[in-house]
Protein backbone atom coordinates (compact mmCIF):
# COMPACT_ATOMS: atom_id res chain seq x y z
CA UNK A 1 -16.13 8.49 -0.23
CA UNK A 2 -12.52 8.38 0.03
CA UNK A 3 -10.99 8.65 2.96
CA UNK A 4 -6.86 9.52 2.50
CA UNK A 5 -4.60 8.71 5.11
CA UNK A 6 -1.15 8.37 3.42
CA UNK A 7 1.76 10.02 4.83
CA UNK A 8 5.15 10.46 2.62
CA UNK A 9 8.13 9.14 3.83
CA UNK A 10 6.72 6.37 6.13
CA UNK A 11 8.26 3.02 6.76
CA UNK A 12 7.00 -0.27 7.40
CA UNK A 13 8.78 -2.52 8.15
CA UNK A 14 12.04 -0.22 8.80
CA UNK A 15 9.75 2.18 11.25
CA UNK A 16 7.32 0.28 12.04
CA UNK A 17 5.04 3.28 11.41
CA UNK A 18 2.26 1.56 9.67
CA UNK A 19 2.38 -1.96 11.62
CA UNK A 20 -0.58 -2.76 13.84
CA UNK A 21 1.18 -3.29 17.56
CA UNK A 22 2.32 0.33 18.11
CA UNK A 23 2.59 1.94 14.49
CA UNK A 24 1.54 5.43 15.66
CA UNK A 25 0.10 6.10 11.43
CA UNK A 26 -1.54 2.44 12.08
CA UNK A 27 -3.42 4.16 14.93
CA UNK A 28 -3.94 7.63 13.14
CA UNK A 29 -5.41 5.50 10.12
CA UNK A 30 -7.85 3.75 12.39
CA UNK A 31 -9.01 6.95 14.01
CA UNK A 32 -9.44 8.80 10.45
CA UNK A 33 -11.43 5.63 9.39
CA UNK A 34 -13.72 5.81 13.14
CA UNK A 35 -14.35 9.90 11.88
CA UNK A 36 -15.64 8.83 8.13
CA UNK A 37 -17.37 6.13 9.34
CA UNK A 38 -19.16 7.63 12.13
CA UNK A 39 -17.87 5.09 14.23
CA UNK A 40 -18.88 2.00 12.07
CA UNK A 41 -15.67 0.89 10.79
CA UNK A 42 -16.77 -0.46 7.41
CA UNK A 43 -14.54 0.37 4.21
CA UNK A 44 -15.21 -1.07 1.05
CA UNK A 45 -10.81 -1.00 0.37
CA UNK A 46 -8.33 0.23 1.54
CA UNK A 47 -5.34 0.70 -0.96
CA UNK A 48 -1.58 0.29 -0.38
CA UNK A 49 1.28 1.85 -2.11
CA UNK A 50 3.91 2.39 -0.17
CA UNK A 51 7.80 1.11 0.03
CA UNK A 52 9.72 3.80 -1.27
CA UNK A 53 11.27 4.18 2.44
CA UNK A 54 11.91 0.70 3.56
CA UNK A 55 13.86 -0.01 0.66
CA UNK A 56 15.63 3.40 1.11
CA UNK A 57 16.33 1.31 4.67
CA UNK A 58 17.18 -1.88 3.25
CA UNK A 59 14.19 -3.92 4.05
CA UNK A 60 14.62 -7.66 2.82
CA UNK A 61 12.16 -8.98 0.94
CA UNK A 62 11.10 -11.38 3.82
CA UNK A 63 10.82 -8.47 6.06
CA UNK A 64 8.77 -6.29 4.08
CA UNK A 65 6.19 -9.59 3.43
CA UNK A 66 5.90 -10.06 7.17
CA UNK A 67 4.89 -6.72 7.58
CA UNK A 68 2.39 -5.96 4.69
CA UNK A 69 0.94 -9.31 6.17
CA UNK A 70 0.76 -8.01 9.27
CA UNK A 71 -0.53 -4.82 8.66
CA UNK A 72 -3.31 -6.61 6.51
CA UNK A 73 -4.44 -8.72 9.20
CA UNK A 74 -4.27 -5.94 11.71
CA UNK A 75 -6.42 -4.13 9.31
CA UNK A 76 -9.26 -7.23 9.11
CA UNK A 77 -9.07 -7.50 13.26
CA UNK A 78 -9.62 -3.33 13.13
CA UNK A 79 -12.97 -3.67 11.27
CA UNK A 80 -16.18 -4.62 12.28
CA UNK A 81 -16.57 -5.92 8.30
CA UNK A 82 -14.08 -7.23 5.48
CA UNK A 83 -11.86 -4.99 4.19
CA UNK A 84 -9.55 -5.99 1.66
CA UNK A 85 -6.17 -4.59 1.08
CA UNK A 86 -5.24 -3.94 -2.55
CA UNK A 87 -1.42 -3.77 -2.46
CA UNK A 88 0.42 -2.07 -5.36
CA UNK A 89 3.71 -2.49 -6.33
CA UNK A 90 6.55 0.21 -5.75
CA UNK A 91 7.55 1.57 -9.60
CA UNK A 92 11.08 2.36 -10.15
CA UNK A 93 13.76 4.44 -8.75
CA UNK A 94 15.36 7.11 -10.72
CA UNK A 95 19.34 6.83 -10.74
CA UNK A 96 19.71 10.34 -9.09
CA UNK A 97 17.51 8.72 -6.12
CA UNK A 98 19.90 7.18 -3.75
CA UNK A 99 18.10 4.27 -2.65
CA UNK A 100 19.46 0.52 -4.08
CA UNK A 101 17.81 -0.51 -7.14
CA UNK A 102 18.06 -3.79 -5.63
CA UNK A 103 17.06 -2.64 -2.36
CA UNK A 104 14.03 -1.45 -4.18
CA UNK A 105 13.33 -4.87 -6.11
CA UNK A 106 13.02 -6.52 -2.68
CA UNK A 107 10.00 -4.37 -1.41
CA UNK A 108 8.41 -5.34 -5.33
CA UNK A 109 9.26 -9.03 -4.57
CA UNK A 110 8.03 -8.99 -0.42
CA UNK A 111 4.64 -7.24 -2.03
CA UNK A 112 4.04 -10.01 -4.39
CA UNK A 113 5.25 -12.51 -1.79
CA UNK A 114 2.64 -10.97 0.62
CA UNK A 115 -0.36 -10.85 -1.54
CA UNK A 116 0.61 -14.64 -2.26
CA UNK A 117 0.76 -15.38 1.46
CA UNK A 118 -2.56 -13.34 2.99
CA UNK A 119 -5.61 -14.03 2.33
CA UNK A 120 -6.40 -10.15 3.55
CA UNK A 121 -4.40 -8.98 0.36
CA UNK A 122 -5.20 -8.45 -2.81
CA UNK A 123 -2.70 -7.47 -5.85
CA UNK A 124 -2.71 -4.10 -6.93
CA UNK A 125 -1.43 -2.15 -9.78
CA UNK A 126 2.34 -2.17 -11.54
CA UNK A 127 3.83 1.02 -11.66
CA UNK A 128 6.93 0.48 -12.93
CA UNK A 129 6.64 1.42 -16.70
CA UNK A 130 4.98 5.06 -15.41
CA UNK A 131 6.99 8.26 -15.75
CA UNK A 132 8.02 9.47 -12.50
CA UNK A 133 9.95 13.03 -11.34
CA UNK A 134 12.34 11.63 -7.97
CA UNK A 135 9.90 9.31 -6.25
CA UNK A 136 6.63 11.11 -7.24
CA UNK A 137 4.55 9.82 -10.13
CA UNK A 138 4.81 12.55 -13.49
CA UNK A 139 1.98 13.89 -14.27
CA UNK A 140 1.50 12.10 -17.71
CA UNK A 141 1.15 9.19 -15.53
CA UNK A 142 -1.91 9.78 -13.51
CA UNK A 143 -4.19 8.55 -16.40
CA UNK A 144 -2.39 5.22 -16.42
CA UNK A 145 -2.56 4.64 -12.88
CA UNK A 146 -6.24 5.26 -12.55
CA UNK A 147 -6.87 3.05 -15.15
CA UNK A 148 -4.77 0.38 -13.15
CA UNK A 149 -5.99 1.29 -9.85
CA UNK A 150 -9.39 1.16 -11.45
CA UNK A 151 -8.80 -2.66 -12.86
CA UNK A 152 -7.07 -3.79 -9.53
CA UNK A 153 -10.13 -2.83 -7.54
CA UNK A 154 -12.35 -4.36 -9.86
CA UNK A 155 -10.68 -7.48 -9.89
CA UNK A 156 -10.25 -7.62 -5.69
CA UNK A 157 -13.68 -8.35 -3.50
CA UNK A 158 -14.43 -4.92 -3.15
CA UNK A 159 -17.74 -4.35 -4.36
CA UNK A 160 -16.99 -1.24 -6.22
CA UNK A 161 -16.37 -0.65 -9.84
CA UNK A 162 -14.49 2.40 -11.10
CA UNK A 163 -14.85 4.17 -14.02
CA UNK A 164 -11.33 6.08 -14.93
């Protein structure tokens, strides 16, 4: 089962949205969890790709690492068993986007940072090289990304395999 609980245009570390002390889509990802898991609160992953909006923000890179560290220990202290974060990294920003390239490269580098400093994280896939429209992968990429999904989550203490 997959249980989806992504919301566009979500911050972390700019909204706090996501972080465990009063992130109201922290919350709303717990409950969706409780409901799939008939109240066991056992996930095998849970997978993170998110960034797009912090760097639109301006995040540093040392703010966006204390967050996704803090979200991923807020998500081990939520669940009554491991769960592993698998973090992927943002991909790039097309130049009609108006968000900082640079700005974007510091989300990329807090990620990697993160997974480096948490032993709740795992790394994820690279989407930069992937053909996007705006933020949105193109659909020519979703082939590529499973297959990188599919290796990240294989290579993270999951438990599951994937077959793309």
């Amino acid at each position: 089962m997959f249980v989806a609980t992504s919301v566009g245009a979500t911050g972390l570390a700019s909204t706090g949205q996501w972080l465990p002390a009063d992130g109201g889509r922290f919350v709303s990802m717990l409950d969706e969890v409780r409901t799939a898991t008939a109240e066991q609160m056992c996930v095998s992953a849970l997978l993170w790709l998110q960034g797009e909006t912090d760097a639109n923000f301006g995040v540093s890179r040392e703010a966006y690492r204390d967050a996704l560290v803090a979200f991923a220990a807020g998500v081990e202290n939520a669940m009554a068993c491991r769960v592993p974060v698998v973090a992927g990294v943002i991909g790039r920003i097309e130049e009609d986007i108006l968000i900082d390239p640079d700005a974007a490269d510091a989300i990329r580098q807090g990620t990697l940072d993160a997974i480096d400093a948490s032993p709740d994280l795992y790394p994820g896939p690279w989407t930069y090289d992937l053909p996007i429209h705006n933020l949105h992968f193109a659909d020519d990429a979703a082939g590529p990304l499973l297959d990188r999904w599919c290796a990240a989550i294989g290579e993270a203490p999951t438990g599951l395999r994937c077959s793309p």
